[in-house]
C-alpha atoms as a PDB file:
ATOM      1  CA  UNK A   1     -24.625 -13.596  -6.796  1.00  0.00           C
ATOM      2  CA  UNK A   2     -28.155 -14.351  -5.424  1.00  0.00           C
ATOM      3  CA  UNK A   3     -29.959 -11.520  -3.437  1.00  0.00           C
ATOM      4  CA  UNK A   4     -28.979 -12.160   0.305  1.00  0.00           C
ATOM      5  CA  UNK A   5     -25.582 -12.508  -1.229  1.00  0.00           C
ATOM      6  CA  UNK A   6     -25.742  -8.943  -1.736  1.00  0.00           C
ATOM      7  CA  UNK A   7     -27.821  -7.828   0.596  1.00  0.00           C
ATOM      8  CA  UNK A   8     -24.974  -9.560   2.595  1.00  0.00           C
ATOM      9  CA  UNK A   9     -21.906  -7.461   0.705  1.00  0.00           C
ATOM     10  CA  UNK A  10     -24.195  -4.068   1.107  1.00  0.00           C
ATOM     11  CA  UNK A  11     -24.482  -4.865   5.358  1.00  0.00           C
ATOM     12  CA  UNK A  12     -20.839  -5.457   5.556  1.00  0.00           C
ATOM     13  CA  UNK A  13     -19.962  -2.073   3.125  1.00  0.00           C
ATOM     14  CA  UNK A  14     -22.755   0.130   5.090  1.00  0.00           C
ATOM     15  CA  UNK A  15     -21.194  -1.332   8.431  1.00  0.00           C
ATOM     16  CA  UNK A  16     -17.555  -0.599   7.812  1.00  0.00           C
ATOM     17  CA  UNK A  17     -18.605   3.170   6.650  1.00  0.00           C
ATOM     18  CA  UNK A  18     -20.734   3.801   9.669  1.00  0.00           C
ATOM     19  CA  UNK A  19     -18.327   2.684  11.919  1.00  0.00           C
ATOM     20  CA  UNK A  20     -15.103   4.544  10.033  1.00  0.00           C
ATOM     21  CA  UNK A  21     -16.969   7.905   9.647  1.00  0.00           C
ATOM     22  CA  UNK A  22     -18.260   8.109  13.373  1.00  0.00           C
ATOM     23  CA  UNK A  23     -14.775   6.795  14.795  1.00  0.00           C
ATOM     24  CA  UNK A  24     -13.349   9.898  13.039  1.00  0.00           C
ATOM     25  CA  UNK A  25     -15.950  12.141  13.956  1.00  0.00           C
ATOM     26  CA  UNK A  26     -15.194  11.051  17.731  1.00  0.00           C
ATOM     27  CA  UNK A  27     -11.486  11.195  17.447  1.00  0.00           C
ATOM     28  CA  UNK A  28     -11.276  14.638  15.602  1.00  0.00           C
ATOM     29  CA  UNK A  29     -13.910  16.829  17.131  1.00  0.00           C
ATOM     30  CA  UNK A  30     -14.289  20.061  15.379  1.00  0.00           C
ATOM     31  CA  UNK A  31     -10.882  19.661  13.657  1.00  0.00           C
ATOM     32  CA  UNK A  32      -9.966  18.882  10.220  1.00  0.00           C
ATOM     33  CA  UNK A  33     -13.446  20.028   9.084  1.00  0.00           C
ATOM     34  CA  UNK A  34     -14.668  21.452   5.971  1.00  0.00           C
ATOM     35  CA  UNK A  35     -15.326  25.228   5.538  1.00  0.00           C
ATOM     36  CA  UNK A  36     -18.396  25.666   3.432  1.00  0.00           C
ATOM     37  CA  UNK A  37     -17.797  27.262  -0.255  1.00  0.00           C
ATOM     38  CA  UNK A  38     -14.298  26.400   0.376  1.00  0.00           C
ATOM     39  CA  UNK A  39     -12.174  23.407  -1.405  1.00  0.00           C
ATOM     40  CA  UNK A  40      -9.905  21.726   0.681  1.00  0.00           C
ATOM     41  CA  UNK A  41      -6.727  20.854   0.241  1.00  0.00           C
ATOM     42  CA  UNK A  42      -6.081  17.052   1.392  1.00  0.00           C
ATOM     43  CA  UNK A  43      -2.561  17.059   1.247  1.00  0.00           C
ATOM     44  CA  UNK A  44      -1.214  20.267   2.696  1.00  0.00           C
ATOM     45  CA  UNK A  45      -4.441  20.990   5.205  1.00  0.00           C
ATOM     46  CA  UNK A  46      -5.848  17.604   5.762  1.00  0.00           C
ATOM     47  CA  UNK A  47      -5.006  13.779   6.781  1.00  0.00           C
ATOM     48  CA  UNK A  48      -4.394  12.140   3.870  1.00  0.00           C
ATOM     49  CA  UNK A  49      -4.002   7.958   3.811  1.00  0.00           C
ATOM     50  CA  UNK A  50      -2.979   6.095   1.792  1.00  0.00           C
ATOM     51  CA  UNK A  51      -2.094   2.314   1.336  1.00  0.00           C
ATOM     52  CA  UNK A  52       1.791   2.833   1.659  1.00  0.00           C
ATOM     53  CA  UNK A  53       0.695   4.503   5.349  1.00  0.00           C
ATOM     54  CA  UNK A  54      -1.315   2.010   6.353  1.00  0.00           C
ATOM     55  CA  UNK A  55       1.855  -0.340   6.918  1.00  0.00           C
ATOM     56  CA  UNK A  56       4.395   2.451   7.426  1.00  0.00           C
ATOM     57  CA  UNK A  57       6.199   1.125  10.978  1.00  0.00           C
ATOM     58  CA  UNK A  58       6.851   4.062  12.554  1.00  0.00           C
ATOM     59  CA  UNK A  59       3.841   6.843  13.373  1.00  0.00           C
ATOM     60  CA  UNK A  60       6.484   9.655  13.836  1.00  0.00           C
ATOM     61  CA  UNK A  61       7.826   8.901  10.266  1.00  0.00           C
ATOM     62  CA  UNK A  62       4.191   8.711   9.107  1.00  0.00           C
ATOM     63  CA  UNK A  63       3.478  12.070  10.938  1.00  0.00           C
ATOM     64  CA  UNK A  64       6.277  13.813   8.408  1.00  0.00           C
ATOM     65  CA  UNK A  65       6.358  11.957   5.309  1.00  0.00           C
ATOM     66  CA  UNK A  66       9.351  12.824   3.329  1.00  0.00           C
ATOM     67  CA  UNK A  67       8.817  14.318   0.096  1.00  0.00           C
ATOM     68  CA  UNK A  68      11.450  13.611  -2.165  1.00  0.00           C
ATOM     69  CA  UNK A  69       9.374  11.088  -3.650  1.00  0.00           C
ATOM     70  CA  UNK A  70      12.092  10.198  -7.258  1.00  0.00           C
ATOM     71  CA  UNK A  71      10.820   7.580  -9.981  1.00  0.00           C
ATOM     72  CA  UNK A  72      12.369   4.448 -11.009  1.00  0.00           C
ATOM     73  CA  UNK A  73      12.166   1.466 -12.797  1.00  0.00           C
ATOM     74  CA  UNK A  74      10.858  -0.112  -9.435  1.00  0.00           C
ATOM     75  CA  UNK A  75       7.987   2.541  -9.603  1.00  0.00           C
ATOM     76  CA  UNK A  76       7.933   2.752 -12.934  1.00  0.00           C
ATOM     77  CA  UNK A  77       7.246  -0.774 -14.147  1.00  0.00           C
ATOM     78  CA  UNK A  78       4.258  -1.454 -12.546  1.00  0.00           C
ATOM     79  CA  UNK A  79       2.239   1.584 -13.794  1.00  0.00           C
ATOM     80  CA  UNK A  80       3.300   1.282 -16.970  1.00  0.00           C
ATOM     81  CA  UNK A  81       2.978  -2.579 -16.681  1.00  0.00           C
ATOM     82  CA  UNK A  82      -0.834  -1.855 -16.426  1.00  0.00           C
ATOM     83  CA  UNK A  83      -0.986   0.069 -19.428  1.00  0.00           C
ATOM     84  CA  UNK A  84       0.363  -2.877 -21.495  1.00  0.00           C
ATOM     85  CA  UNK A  85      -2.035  -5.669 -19.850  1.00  0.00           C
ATOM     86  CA  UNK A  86      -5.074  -2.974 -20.616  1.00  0.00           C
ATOM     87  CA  UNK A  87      -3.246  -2.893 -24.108  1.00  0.00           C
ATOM     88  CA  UNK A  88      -3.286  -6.876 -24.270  1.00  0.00           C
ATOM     89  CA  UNK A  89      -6.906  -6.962 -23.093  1.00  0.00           C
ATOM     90  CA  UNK A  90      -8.266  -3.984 -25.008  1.00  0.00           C
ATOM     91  CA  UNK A  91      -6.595  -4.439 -28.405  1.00  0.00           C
ATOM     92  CA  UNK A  92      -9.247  -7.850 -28.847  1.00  0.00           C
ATOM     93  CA  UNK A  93      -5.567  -9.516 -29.593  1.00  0.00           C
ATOM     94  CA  UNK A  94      -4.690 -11.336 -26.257  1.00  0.00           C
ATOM     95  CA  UNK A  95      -4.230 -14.742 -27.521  1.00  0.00           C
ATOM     96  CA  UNK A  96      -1.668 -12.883 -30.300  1.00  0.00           C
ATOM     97  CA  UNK A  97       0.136 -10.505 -29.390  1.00  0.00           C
ATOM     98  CA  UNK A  98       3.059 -10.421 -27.471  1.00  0.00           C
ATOM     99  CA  UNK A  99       3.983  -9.272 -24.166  1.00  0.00           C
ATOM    100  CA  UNK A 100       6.701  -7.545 -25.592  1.00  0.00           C
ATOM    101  CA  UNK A 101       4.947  -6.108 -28.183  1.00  0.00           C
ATOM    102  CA  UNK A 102       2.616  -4.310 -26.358  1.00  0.00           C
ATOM    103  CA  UNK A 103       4.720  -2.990 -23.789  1.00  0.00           C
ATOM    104  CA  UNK A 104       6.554  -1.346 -26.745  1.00  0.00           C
ATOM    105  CA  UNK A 105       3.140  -0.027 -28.156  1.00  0.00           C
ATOM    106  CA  UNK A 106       2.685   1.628 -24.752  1.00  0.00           C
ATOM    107  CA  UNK A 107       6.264   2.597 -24.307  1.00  0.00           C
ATOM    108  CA  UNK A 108       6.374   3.930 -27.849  1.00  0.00           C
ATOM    109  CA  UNK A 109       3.067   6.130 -27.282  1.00  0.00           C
ATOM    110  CA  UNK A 110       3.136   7.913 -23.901  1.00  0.00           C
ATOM    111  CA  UNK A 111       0.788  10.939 -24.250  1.00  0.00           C
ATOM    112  CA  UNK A 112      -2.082  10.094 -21.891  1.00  0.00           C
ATOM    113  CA  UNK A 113       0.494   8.770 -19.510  1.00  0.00           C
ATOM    114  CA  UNK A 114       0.542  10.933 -16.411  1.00  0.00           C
ATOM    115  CA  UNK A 115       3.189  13.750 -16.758  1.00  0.00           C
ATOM    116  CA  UNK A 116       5.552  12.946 -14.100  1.00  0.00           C
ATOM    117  CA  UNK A 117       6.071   9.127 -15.419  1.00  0.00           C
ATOM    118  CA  UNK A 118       6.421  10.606 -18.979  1.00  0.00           C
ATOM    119  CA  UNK A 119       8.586  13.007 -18.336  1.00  0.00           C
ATOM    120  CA  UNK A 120      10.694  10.832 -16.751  1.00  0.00           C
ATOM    121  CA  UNK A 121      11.078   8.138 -19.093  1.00  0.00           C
ATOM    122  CA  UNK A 122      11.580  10.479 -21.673  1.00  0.00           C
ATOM    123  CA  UNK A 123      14.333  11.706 -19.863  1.00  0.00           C
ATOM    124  CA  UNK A 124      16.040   8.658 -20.333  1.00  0.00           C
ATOM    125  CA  UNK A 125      18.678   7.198 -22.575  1.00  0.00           C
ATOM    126  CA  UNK A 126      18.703   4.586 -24.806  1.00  0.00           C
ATOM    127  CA  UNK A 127      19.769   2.602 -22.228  1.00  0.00           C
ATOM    128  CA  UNK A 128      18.034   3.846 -19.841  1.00  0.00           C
ATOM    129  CA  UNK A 129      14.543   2.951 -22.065  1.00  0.00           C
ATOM    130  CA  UNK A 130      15.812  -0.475 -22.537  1.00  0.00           C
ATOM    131  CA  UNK A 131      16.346  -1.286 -18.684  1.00  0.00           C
ATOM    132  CA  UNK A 132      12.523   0.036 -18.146  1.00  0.00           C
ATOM    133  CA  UNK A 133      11.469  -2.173 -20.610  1.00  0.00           C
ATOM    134  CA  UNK A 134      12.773  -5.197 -19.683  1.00  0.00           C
ATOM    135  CA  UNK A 135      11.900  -4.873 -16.490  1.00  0.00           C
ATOM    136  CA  UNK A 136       7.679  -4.076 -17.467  1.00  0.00           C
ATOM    137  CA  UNK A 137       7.711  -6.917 -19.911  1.00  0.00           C
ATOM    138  CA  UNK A 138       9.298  -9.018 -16.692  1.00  0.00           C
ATOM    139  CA  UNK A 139       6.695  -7.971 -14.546  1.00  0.00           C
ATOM    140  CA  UNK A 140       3.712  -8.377 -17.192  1.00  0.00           C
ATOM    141  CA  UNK A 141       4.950 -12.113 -17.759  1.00  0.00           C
ATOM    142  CA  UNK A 142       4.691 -12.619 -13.401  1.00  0.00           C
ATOM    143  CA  UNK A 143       1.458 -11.425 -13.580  1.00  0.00           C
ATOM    144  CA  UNK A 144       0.277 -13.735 -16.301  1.00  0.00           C
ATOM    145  CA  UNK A 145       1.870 -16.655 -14.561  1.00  0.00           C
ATOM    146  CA  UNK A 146      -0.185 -15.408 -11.495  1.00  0.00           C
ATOM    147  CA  UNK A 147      -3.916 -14.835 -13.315  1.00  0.00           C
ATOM    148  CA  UNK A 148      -3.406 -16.175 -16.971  1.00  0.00           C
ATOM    149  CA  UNK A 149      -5.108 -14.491 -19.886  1.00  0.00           C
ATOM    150  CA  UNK A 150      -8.844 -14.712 -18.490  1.00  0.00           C
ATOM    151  CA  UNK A 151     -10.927 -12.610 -20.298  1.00  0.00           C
ATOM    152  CA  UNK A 152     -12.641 -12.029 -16.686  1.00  0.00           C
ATOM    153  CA  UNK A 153      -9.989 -10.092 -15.464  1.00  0.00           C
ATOM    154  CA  UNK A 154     -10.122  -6.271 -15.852  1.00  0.00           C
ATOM    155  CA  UNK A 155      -6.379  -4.625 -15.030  1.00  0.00           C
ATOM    156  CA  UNK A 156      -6.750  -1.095 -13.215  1.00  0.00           C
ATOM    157  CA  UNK A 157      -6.178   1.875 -15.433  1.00  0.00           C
ATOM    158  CA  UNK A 158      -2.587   3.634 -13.392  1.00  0.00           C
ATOM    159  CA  UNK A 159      -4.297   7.369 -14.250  1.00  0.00           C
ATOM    160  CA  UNK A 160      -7.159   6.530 -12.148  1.00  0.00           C
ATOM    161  CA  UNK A 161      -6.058   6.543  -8.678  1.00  0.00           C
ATOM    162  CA  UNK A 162      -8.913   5.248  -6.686  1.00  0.00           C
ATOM    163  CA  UNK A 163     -10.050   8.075  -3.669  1.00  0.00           C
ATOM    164  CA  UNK A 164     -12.805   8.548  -0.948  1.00  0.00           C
ATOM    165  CA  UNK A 165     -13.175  11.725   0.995  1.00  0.00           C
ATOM    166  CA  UNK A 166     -14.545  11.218   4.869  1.00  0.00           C
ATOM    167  CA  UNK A 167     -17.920  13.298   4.641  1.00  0.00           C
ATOM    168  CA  UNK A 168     -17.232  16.769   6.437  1.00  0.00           C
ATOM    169  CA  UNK A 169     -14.006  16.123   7.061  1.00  0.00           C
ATOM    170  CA  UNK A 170     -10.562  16.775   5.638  1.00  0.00           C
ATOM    171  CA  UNK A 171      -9.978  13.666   5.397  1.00  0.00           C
ATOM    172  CA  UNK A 172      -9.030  11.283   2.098  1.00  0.00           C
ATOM    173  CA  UNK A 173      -8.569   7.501   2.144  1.00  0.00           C
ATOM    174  CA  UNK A 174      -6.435   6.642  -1.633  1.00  0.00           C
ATOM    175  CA  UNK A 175      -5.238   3.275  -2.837  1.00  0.00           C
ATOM    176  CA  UNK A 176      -5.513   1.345  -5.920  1.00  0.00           C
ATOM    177  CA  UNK A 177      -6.244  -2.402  -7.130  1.00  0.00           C
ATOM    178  CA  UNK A 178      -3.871  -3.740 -10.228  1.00  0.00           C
ATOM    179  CA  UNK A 179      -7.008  -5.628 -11.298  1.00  0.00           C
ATOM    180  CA  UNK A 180     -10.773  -6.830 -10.525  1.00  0.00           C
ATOM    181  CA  UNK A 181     -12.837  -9.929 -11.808  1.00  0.00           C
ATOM    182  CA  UNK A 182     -16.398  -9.991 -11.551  1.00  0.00           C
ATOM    183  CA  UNK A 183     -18.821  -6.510 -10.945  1.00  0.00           C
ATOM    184  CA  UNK A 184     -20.536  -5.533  -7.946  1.00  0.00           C
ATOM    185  CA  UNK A 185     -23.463  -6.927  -8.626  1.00  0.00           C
ATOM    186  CA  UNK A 186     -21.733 -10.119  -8.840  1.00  0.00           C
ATOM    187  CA  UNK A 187     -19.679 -10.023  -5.879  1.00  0.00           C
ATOM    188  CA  UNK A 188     -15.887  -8.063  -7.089  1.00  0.00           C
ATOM    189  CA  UNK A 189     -12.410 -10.120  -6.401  1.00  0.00           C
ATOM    190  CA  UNK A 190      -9.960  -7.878  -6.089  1.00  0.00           C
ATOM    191  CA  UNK A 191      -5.912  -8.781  -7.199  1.00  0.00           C
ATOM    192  CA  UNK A 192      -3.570  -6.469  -5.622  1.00  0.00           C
ATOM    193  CA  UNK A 193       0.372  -7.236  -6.759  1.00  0.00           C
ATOM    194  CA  UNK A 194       3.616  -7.082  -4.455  1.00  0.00           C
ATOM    195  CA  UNK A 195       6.865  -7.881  -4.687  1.00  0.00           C
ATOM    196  CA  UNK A 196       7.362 -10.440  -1.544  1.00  0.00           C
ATOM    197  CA  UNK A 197       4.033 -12.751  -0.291  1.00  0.00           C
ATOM    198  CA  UNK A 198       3.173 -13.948   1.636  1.00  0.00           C
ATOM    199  CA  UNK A 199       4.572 -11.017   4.080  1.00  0.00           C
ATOM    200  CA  UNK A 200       3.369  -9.476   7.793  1.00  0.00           C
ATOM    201  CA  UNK A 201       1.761  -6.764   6.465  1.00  0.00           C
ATOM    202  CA  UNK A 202      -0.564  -8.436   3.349  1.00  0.00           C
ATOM    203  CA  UNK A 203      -3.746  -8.974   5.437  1.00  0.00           C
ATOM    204  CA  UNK A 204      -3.444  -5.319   7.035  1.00  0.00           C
ATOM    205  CA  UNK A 205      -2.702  -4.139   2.698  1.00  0.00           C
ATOM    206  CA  UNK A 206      -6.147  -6.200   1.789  1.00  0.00           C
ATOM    207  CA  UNK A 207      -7.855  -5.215   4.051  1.00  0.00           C
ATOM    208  CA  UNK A 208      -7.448  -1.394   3.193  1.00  0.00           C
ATOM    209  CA  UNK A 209      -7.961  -2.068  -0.488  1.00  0.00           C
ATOM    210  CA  UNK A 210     -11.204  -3.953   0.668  1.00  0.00           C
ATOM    211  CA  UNK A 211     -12.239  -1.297   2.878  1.00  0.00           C
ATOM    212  CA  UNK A 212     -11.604   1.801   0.483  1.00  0.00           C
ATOM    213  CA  UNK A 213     -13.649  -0.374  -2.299  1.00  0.00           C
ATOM    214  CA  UNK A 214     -16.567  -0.625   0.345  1.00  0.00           C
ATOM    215  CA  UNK A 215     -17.150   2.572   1.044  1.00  0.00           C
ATOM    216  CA  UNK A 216     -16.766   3.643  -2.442  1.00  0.00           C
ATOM    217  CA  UNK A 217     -19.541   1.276  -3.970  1.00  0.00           C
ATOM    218  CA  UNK A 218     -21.487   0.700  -0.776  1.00  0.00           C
ATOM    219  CA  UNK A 219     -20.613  -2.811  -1.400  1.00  0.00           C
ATOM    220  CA  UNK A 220     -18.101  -5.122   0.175  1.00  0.00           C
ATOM    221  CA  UNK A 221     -15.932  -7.022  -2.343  1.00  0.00           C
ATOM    222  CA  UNK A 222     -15.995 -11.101  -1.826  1.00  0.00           C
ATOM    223  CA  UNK A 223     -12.014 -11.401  -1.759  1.00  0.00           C
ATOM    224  CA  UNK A 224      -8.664  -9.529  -1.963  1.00  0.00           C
ATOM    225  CA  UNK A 225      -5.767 -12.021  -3.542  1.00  0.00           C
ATOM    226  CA  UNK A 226      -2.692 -10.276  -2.636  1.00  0.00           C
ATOM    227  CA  UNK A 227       0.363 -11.699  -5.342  1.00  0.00           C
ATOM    228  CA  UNK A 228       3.864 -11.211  -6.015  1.00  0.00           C
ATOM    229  CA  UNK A 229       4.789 -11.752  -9.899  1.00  0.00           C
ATOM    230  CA  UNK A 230       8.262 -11.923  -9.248  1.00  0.00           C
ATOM    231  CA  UNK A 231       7.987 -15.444  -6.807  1.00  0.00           C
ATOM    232  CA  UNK A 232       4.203 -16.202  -8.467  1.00  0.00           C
ATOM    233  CA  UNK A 233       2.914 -16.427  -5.019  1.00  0.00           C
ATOM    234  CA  UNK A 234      -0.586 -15.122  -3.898  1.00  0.00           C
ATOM    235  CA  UNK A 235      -2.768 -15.564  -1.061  1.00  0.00           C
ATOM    236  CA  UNK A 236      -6.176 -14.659  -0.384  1.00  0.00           C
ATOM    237  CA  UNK A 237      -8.132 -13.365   2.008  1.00  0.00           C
ATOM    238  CA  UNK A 238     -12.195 -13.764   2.163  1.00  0.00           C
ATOM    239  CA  UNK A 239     -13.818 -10.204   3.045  1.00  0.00           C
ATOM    240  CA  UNK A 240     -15.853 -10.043   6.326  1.00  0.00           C
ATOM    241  CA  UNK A 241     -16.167  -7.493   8.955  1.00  0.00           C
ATOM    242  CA  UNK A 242     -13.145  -8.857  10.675  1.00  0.00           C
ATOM    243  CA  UNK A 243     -11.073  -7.788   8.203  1.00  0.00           C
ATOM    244  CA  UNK A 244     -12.828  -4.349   7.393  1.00  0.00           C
ATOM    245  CA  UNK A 245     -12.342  -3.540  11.093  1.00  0.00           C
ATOM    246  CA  UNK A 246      -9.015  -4.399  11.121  1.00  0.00           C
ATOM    247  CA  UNK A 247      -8.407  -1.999   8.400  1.00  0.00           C
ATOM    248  CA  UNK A 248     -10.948   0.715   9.957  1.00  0.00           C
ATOM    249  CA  UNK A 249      -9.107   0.798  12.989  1.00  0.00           C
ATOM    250  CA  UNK A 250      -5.614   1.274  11.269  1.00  0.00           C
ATOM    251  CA  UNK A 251      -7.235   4.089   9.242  1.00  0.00           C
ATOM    252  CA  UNK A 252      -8.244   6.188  12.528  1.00  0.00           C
ATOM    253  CA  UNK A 253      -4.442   5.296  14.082  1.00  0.00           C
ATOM    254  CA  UNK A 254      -2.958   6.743  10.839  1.00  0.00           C
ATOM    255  CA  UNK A 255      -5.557   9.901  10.833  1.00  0.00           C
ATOM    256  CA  UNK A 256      -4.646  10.407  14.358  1.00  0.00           C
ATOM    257  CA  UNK A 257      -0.827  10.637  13.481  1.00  0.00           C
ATOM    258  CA  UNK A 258      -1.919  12.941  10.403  1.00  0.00           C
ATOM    259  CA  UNK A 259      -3.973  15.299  12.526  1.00  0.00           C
ATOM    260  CA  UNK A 260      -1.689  15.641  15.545  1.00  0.00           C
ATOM    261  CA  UNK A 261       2.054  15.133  14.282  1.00  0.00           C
ATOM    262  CA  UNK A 262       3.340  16.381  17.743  1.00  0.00           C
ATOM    263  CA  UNK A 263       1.565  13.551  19.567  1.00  0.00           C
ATOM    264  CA  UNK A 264       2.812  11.023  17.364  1.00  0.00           C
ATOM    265  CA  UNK A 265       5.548   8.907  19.518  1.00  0.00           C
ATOM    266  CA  UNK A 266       8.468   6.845  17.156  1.00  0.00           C
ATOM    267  CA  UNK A 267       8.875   3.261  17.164  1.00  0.00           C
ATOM    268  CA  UNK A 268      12.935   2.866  16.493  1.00  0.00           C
ATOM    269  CA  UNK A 269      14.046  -0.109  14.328  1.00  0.00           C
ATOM    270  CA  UNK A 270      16.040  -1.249  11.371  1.00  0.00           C
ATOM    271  CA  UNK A 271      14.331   1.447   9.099  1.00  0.00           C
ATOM    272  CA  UNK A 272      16.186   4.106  11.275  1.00  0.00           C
ATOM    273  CA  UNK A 273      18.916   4.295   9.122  1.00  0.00           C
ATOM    274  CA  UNK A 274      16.814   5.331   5.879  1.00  0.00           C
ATOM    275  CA  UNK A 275      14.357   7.425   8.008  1.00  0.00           C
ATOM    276  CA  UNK A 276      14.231  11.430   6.439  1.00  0.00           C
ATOM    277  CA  UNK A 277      13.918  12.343  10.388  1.00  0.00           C
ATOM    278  CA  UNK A 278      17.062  10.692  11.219  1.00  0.00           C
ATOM    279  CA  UNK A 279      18.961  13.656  11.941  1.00  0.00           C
ATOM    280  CA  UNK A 280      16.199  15.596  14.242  1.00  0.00           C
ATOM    281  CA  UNK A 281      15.108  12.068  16.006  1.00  0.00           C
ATOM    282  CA  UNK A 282      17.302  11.395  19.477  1.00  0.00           C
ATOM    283  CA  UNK A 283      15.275   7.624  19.635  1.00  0.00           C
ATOM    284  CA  UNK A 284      16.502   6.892  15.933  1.00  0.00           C
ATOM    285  CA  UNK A 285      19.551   7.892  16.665  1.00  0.00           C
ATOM    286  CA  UNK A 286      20.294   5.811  19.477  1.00  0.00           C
ATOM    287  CA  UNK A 287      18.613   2.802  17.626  1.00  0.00           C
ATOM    288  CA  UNK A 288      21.532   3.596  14.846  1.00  0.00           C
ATOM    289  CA  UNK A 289      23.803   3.796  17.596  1.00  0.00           C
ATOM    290  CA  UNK A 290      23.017   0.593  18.833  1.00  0.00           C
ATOM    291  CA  UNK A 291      22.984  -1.134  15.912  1.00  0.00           C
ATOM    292  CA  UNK A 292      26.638  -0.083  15.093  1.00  0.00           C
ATOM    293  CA  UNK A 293      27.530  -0.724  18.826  1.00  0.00           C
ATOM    294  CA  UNK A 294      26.387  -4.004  18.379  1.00  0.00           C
ATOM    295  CA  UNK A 295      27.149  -5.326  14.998  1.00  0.00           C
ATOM    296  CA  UNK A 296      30.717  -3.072  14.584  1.00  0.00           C
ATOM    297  CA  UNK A 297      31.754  -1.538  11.022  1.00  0.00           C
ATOM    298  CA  UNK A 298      29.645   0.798   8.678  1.00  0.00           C
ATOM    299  CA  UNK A 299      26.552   2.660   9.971  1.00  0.00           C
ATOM    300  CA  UNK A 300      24.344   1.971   6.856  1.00  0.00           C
ATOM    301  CA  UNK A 301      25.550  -1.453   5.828  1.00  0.00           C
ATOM    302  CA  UNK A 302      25.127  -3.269   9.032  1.00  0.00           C
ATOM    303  CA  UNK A 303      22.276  -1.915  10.244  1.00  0.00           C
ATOM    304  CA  UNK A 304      20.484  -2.152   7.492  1.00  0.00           C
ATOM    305  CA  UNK A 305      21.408  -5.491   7.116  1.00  0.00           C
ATOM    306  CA  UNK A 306      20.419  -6.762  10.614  1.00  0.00           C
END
């Protein structure tokens, strides 16, 4: 990348941080601040966001988030899916060994895993251990189909959740990236892996995971391909400022939810059903309601399936 390439990718990163940090600052006052000499606590004191909340529907919901947060092999197969394609890359083997081999090199050696995933799987039965497998060595091979083996590519460590903390403010921006090609200094791409693209909510998902990688490195990554290894679809999207303030200004909506729960107004629809706040929510209720009203039969199956 030639100099005014990066000059260019430094403007756009320095631009999207200036304009996040002072449209908190405006929007919070002298709340959510940090004491001085004392650490604070994100999650139970602060406004945490994350990439999950930047497409969450429904700002009441996002207000409360539910914490009953259970693994799976849904949640499970991507983390430990990374693992293996690190295992592929970093075992100087990729044009040998097999997919299925190294997911059962990782599988088979899970101590630097991170507690609550191992804990999990090895709370499993045989059976259990098989079904997890399958479905990582499925998801490894949709990758593949999506990127190939090129030597380029650098898949995300699962450990190392990626995390940015507003200056002065209790305030946290997380995500992640499944994998990168290229360095700063040579303009990043960034691969980011679903289950369904293209979808409503992918340039809103790229455009946090290009924003949170801008004000991390000061430098604005060239593209965000957003793919699904289950269909092998992707599509990209080029990084510019319309897309950083697209995501800026979704990260102040979800801090404002954060910061002032009781403000935060619902927006009823089909995910009423599965909403935590169901019971204490008189607008989800009547959305149910509705639905049933409407469709006739079982609460959960029809609306849910409307």
């Amino acid at each position: 990348m030639v100099a005014t390439e990066r000059d260019e990718r430094r403007g756009l990163a320095g631009r999207a941080t200036t304009r996040l940090v002072e449209s908190i600052d405006v929007l919070l006052g002298d709340r959510l601040v940090v004491d001085k000499g004392v650490k604070p606590d994100y999650f139970t004191d602060g406004a945490p966001v994350d990439a999950f909340s930047i497409l969450e529907r429904c700002p009441r919901r996002l207000a409360h988030p539910a914490e009953d947060y259970v693994d799976s092999v849904m949640t499970a197969r991507r983390r430990i899916g990374l693992m293996a394609m690190r295992h592929l890359v970093g075992s100087g083997r990729a044009g040998e060994l097999s997919v299925a081999d190294a997911v059962g090199q990782v599988m088979s050696d899970p101590e630097y895993w991170p507690k609550n995933l191992r804990q999990w799987v090895e709370g499993l039965d045989r059976a259990g251990s098989a079904a997890v497998a399958s479905a990582v060595i499925t998801w490894c091979h949709g990758a593949l189909r999506l990127v190939g083996r090129d030597a380029r590519i650098k898949w995300a460590d699962p450990v190392m959740s990626p995390r940015w903390n507003v200056p002065g403010r209790v305030v946290q921006l997380r995500g992640s990236v499944d994998a990168t090609i290229g360095t700063v200094g040579s303009g990043e791409k960034l691969l980011l892996l679903g289950d369904g693209v293209p979808g409503a909510g992918d340039r809103l998902r790229a455009g946090y995971a290009a924003l949170l990688r801008s004000v991390m490195s000061a430098h604005a990554p060239v593209r965000v391909t957003i793919g699904s290894p289950a269909t092998g679809r992707r599509q990209a999207f080029d990084v510019g400022s319309e897309l950083l303030d697209l995501a800026t200004d979704r990260v102040v909506e979800v801090v404002s939810h954060r910061a002032t729960p009781e403000a935060a107004p619902p927006v009823p629809g089909r995910w009423c059903v599965h909403c935590h706040l169901l019971d204490v929510c008189e607008e989800g209720m009547e959305q149910v309601g509705r639905g049933v009203e409407h469709l006739g039969g079982d609460t959960v199956g029809n609306v849910a399936g409307a």
